[in-house]
PDB file of N, CA and C in Angstrom:
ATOM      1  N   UNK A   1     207.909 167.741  54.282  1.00  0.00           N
ATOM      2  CA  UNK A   1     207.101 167.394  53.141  1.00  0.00           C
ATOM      3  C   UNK A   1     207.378 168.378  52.013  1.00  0.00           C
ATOM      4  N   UNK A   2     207.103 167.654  51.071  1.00  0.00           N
ATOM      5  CA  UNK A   2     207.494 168.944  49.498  1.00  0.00           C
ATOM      6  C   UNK A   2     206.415 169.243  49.337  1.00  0.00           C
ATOM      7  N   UNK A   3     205.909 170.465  48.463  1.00  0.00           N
ATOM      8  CA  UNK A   3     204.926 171.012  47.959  1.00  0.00           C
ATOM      9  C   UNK A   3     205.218 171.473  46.523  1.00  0.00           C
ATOM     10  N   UNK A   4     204.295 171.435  45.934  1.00  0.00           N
ATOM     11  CA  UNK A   4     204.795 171.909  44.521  1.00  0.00           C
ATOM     12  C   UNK A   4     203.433 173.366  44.139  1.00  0.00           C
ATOM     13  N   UNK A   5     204.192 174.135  43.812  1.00  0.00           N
ATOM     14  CA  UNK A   5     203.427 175.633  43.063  1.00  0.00           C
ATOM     15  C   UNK A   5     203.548 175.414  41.914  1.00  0.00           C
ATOM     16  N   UNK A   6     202.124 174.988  41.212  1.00  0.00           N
ATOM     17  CA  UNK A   6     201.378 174.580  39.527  1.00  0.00           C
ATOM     18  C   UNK A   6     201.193 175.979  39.713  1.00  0.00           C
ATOM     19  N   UNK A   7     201.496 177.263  39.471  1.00  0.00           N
ATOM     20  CA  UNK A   7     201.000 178.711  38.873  1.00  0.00           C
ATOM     21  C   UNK A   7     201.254 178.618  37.519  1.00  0.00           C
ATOM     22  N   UNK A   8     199.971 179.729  37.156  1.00  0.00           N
ATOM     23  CA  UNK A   8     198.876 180.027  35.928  1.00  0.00           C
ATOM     24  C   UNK A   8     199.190 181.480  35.548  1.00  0.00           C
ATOM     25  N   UNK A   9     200.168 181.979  34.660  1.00  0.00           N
ATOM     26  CA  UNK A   9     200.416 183.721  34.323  1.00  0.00           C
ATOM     27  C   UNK A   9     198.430 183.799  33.850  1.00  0.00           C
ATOM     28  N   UNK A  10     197.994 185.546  33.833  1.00  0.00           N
ATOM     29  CA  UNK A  10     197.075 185.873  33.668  1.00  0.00           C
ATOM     30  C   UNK A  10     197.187 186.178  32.722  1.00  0.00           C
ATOM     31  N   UNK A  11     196.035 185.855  31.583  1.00  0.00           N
ATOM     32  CA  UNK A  11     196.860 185.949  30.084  1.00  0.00           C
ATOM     33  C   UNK A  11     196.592 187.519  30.401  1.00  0.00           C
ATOM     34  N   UNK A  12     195.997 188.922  30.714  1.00  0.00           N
ATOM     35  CA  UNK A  12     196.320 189.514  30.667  1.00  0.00           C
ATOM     36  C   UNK A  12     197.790 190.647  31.480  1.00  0.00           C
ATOM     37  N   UNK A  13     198.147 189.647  31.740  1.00  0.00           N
ATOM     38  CA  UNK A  13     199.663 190.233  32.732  1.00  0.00           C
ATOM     39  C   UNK A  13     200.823 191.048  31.686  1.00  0.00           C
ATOM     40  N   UNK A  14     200.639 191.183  30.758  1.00  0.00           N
ATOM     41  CA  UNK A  14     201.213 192.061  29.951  1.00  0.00           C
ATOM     42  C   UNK A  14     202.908 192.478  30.440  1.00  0.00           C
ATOM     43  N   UNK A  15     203.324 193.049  30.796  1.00  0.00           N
ATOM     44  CA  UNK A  15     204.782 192.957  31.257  1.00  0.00           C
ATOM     45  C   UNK A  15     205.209 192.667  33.163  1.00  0.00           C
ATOM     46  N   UNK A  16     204.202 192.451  33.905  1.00  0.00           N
ATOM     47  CA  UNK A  16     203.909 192.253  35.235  1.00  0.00           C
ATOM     48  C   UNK A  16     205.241 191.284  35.804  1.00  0.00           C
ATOM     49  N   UNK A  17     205.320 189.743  34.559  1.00  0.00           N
ATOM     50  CA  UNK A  17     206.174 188.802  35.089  1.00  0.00           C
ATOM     51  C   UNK A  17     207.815 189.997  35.073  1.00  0.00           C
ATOM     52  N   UNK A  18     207.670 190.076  33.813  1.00  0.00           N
ATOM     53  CA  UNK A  18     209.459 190.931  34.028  1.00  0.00           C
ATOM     54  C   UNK A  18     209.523 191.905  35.018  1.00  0.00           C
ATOM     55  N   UNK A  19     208.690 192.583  35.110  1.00  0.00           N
ATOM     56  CA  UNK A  19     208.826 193.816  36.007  1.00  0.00           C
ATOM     57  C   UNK A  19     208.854 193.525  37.233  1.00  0.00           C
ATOM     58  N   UNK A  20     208.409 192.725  37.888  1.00  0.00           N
ATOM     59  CA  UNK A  20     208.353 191.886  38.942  1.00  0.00           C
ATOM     60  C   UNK A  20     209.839 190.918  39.427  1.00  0.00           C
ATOM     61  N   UNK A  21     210.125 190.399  37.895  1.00  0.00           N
ATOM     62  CA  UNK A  21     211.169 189.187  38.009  1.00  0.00           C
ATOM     63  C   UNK A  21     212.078 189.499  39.136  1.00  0.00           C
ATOM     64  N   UNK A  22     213.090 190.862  38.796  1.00  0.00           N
ATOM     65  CA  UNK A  22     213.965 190.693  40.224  1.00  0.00           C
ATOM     66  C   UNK A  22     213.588 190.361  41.567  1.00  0.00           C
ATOM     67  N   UNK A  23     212.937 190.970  41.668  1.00  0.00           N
ATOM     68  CA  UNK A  23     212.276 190.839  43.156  1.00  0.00           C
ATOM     69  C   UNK A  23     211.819 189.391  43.291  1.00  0.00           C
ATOM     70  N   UNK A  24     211.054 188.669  42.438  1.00  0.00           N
ATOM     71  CA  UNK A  24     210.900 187.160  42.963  1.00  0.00           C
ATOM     72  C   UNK A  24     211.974 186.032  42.913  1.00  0.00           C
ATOM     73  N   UNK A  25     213.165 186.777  41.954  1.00  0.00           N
ATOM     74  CA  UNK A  25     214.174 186.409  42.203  1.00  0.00           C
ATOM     75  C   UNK A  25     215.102 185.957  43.927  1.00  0.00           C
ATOM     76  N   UNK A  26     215.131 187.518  43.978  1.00  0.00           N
ATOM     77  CA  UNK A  26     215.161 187.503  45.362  1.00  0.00           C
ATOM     78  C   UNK A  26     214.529 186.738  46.367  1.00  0.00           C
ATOM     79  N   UNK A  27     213.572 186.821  46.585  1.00  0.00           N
ATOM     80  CA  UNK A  27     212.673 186.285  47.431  1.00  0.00           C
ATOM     81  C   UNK A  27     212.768 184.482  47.337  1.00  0.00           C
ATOM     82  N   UNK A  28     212.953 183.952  45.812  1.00  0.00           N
ATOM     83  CA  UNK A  28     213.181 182.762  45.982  1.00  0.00           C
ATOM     84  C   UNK A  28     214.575 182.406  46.497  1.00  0.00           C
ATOM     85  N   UNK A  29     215.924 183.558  46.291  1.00  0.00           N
ATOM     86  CA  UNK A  29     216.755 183.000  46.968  1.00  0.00           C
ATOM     87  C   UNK A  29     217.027 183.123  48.270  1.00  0.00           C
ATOM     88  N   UNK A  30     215.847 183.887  48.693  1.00  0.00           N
ATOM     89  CA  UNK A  30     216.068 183.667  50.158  1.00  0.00           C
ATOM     90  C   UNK A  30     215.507 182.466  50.850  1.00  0.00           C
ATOM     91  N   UNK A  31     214.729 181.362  50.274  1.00  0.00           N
ATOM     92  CA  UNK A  31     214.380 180.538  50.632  1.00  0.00           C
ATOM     93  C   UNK A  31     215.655 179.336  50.823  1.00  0.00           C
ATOM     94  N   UNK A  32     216.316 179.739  50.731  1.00  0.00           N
ATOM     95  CA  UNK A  32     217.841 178.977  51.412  1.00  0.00           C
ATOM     96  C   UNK A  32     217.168 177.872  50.651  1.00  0.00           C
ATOM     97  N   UNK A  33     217.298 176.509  51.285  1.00  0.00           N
ATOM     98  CA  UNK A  33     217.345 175.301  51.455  1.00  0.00           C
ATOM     99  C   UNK A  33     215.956 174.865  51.305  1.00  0.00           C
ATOM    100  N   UNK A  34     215.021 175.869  51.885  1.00  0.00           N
ATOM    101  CA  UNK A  34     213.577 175.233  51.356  1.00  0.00           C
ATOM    102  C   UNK A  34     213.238 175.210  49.856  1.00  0.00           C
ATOM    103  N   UNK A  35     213.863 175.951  49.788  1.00  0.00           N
ATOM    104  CA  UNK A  35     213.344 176.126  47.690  1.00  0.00           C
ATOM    105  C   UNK A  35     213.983 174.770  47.190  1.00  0.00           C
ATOM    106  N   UNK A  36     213.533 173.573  46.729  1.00  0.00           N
ATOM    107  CA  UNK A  36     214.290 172.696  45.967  1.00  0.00           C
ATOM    108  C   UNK A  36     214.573 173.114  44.524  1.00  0.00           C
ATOM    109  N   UNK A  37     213.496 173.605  43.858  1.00  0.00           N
ATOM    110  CA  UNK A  37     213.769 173.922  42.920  1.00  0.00           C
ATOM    111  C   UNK A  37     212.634 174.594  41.682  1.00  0.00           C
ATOM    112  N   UNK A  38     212.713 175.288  40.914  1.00  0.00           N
ATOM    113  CA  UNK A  38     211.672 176.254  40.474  1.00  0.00           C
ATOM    114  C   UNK A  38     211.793 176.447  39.061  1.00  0.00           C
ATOM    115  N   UNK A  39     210.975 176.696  38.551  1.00  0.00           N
ATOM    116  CA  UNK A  39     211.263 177.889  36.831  1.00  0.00           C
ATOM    117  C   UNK A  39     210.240 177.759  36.261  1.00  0.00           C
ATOM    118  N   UNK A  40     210.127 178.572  35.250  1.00  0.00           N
ATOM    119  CA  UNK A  40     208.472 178.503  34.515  1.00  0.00           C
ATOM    120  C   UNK A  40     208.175 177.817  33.252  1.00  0.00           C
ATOM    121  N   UNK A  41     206.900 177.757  33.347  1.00  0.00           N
ATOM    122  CA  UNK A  41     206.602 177.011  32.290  1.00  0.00           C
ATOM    123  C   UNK A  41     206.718 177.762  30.761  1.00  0.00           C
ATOM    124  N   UNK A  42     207.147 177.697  29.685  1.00  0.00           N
ATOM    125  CA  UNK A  42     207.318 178.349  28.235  1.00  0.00           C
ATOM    126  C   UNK A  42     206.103 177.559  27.342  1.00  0.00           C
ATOM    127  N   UNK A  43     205.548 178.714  26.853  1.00  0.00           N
ATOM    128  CA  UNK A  43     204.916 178.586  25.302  1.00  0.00           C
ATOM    129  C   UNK A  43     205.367 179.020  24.337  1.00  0.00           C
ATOM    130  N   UNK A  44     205.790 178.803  23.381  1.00  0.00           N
ATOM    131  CA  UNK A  44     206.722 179.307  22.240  1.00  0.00           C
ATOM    132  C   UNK A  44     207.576 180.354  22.543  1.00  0.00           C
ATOM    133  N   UNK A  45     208.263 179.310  23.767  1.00  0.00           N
ATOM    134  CA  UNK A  45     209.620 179.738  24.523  1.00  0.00           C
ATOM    135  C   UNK A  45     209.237 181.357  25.023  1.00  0.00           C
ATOM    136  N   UNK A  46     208.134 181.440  25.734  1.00  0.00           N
ATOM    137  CA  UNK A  46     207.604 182.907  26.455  1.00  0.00           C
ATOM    138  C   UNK A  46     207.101 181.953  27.877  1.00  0.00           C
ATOM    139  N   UNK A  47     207.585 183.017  28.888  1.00  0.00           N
ATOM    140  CA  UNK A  47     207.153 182.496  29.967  1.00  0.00           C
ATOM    141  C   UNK A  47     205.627 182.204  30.166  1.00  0.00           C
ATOM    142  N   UNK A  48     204.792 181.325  30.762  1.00  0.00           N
ATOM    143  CA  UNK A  48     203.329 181.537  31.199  1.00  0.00           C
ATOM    144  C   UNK A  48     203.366 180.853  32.317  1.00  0.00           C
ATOM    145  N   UNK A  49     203.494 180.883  33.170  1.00  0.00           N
ATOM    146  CA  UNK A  49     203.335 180.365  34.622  1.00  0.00           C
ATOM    147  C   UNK A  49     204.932 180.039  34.767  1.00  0.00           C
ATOM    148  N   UNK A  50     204.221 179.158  36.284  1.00  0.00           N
ATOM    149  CA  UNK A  50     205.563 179.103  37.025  1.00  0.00           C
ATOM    150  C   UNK A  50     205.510 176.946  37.481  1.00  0.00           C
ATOM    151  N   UNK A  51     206.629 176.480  38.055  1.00  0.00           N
ATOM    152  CA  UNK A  51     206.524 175.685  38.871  1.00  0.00           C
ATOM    153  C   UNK A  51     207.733 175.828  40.069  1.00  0.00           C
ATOM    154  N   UNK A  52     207.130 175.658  41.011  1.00  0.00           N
ATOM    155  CA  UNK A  52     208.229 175.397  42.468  1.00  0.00           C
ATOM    156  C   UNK A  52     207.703 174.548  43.404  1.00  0.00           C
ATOM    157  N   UNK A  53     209.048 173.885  43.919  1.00  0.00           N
ATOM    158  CA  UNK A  53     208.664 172.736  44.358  1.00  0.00           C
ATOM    159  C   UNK A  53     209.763 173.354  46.285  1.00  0.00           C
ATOM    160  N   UNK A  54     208.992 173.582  47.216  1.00  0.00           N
ATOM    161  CA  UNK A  54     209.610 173.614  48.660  1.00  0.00           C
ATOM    162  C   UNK A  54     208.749 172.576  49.612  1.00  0.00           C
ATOM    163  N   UNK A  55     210.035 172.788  50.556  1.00  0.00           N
ATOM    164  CA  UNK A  55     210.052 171.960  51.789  1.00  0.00           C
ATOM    165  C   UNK A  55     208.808 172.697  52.491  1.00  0.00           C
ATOM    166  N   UNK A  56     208.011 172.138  53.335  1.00  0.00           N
ATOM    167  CA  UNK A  56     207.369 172.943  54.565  1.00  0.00           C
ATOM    168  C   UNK A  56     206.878 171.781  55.117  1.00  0.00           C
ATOM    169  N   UNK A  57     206.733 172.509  56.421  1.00  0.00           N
ATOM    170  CA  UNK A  57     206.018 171.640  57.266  1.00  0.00           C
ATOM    171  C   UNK A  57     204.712 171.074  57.387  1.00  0.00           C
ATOM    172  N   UNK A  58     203.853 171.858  56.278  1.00  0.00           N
ATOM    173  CA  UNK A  58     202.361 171.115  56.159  1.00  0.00           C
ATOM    174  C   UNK A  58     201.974 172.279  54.923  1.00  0.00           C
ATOM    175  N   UNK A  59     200.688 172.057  54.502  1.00  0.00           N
ATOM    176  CA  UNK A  59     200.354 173.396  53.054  1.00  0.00           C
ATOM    177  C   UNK A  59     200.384 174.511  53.692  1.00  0.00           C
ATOM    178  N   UNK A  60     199.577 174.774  55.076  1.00  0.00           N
ATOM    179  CA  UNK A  60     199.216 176.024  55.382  1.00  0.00           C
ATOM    180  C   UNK A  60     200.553 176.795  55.356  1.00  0.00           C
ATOM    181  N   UNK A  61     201.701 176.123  55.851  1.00  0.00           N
ATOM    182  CA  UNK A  61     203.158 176.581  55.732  1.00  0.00           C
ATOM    183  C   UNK A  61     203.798 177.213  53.746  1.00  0.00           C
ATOM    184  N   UNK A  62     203.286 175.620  53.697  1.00  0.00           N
ATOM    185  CA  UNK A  62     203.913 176.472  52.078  1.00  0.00           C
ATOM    186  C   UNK A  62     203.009 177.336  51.441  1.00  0.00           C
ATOM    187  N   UNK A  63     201.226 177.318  51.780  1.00  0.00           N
ATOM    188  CA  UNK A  63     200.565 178.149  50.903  1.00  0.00           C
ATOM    189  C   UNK A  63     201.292 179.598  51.747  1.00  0.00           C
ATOM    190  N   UNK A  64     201.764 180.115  53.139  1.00  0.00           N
ATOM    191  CA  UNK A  64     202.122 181.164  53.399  1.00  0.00           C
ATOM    192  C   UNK A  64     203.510 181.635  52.858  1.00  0.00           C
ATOM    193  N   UNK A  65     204.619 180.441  51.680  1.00  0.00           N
ATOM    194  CA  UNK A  65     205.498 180.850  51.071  1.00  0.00           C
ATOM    195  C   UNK A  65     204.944 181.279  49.732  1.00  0.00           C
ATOM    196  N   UNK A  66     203.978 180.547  49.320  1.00  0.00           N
ATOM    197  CA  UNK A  66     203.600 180.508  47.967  1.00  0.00           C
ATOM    198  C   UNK A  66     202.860 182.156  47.792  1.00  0.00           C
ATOM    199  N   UNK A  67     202.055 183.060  48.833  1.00  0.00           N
ATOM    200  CA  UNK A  67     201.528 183.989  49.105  1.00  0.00           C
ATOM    201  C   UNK A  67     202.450 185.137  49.011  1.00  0.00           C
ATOM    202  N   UNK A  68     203.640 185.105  49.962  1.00  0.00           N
ATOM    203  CA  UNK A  68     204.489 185.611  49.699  1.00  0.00           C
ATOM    204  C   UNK A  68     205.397 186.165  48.713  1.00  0.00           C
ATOM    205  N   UNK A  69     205.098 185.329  48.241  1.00  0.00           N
ATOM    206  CA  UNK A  69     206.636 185.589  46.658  1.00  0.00           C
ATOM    207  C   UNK A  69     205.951 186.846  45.817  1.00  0.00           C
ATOM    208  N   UNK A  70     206.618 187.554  45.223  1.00  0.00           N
ATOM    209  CA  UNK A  70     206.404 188.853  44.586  1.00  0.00           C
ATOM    210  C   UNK A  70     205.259 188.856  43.446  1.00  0.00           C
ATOM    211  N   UNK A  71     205.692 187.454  42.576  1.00  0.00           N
ATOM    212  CA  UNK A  71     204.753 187.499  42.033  1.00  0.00           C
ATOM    213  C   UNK A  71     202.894 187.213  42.599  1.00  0.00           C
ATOM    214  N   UNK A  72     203.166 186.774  43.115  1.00  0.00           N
ATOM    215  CA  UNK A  72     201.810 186.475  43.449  1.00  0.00           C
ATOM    216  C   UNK A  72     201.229 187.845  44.481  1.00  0.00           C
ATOM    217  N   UNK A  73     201.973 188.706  45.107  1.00  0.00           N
ATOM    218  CA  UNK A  73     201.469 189.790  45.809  1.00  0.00           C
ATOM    219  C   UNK A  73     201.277 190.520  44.448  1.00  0.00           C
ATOM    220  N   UNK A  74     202.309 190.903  43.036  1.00  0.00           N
ATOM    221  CA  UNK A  74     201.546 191.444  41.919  1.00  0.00           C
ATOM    222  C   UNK A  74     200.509 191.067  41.568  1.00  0.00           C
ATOM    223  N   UNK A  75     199.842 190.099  41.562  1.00  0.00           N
ATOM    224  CA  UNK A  75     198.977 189.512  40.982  1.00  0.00           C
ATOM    225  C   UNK A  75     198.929 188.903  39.567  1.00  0.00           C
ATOM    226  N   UNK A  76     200.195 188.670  39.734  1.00  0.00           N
ATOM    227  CA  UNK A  76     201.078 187.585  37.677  1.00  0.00           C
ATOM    228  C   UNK A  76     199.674 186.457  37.718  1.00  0.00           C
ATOM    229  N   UNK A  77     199.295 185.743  38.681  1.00  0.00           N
ATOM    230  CA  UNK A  77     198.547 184.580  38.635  1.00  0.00           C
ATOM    231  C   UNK A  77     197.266 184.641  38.541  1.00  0.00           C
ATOM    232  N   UNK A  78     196.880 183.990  37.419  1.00  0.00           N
ATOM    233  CA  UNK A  78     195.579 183.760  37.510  1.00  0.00           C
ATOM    234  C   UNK A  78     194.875 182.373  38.193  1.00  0.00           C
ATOM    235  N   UNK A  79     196.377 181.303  38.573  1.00  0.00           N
ATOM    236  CA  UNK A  79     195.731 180.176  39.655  1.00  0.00           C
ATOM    237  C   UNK A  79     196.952 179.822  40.421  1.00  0.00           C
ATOM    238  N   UNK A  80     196.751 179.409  41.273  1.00  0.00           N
ATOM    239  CA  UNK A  80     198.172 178.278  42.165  1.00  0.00           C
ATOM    240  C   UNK A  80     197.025 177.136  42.615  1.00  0.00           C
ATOM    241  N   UNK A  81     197.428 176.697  41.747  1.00  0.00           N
ATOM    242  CA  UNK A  81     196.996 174.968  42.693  1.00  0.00           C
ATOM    243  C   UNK A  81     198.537 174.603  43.606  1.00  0.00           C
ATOM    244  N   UNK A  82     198.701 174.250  44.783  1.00  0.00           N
ATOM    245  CA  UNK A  82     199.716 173.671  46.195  1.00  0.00           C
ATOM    246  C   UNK A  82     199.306 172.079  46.001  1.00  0.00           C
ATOM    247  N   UNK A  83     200.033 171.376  45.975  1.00  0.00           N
ATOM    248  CA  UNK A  83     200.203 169.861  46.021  1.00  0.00           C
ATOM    249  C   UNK A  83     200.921 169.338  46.674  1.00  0.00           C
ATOM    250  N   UNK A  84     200.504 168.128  47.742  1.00  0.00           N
ATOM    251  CA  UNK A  84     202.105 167.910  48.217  1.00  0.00           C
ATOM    252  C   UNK A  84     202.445 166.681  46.997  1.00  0.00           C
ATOM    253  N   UNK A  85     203.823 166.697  47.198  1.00  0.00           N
ATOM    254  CA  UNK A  85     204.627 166.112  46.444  1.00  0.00           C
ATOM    255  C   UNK A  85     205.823 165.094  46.846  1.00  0.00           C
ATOM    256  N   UNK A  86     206.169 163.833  46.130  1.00  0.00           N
ATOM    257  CA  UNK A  86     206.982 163.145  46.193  1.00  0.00           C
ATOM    258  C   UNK A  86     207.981 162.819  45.138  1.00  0.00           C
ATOM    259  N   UNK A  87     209.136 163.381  45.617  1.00  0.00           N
ATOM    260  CA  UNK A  87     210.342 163.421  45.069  1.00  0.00           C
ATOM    261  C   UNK A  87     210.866 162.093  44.441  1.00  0.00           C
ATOM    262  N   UNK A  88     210.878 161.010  43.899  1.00  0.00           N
ATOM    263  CA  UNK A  88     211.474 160.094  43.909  1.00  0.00           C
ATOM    264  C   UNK A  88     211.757 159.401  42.843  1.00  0.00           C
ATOM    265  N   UNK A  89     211.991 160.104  41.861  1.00  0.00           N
ATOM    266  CA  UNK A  89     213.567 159.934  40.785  1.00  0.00           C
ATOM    267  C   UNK A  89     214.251 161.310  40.709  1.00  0.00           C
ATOM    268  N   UNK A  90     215.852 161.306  40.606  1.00  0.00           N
ATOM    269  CA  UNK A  90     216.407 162.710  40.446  1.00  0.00           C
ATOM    270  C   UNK A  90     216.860 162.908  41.658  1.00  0.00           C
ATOM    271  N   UNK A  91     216.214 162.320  42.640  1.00  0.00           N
ATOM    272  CA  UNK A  91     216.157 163.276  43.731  1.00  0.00           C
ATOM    273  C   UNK A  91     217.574 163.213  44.739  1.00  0.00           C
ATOM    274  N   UNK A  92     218.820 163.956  44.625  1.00  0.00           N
ATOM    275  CA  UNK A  92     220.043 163.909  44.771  1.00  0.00           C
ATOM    276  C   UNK A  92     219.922 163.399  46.612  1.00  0.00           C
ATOM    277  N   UNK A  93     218.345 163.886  47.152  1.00  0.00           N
ATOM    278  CA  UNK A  93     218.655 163.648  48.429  1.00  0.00           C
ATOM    279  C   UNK A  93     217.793 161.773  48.986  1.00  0.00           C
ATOM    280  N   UNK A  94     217.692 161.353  47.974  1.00  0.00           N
ATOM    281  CA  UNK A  94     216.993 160.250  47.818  1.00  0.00           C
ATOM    282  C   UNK A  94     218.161 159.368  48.917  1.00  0.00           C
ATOM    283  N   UNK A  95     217.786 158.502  49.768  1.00  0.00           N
ATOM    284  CA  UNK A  95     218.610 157.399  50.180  1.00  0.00           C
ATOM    285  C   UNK A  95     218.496 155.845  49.294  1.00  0.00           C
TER     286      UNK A  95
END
């Protein structure tokens, strides 16, 4: 099943997302094959949140990826709403 991460930057996060960035970098590319795909949302082309969309086996699975990732152990977020999700335009793995 897909899940999608709707994250919310804290408007007071002040330089948190950059300082952070490598590291969630990382961390998303270690998600091999579960990560479908990710990047944040822009307000006059400045980051403020995020979206990512992974594979897991049920929420409790992806809310324990979504927990994980750097930013969210900084505390960049002021929300994650987890959704599951259906892929179906775009979707290169569509039959």
């Amino acid at each position: 099943m897909l899940y999608a991460f709707i994250c919310e930057d804290r408007a007071d996060a002040g330089t948190l997302r950059m300082d952070t960035r490598p590291e969630h970098v990382e961390y998303l590319k270690s998600l091999g094959p579960v990560l479908k795909f990710g990047g944040p949302f822009l307000q006059d082309e400045k980051a403020n949140g995020s979206l990512i969309v992974v594979e897991a086996e049920n929420e409790a699975a992806a809310r324990r990826i979504a927990e994980n990732d750097p930013f969210s152990k900084a505390g960049l977020f002021a929300k994650v709403t987890i959704r599951q999700w259906n892929w179906v335009f775009g979707n290169p793995e569509a039959k």
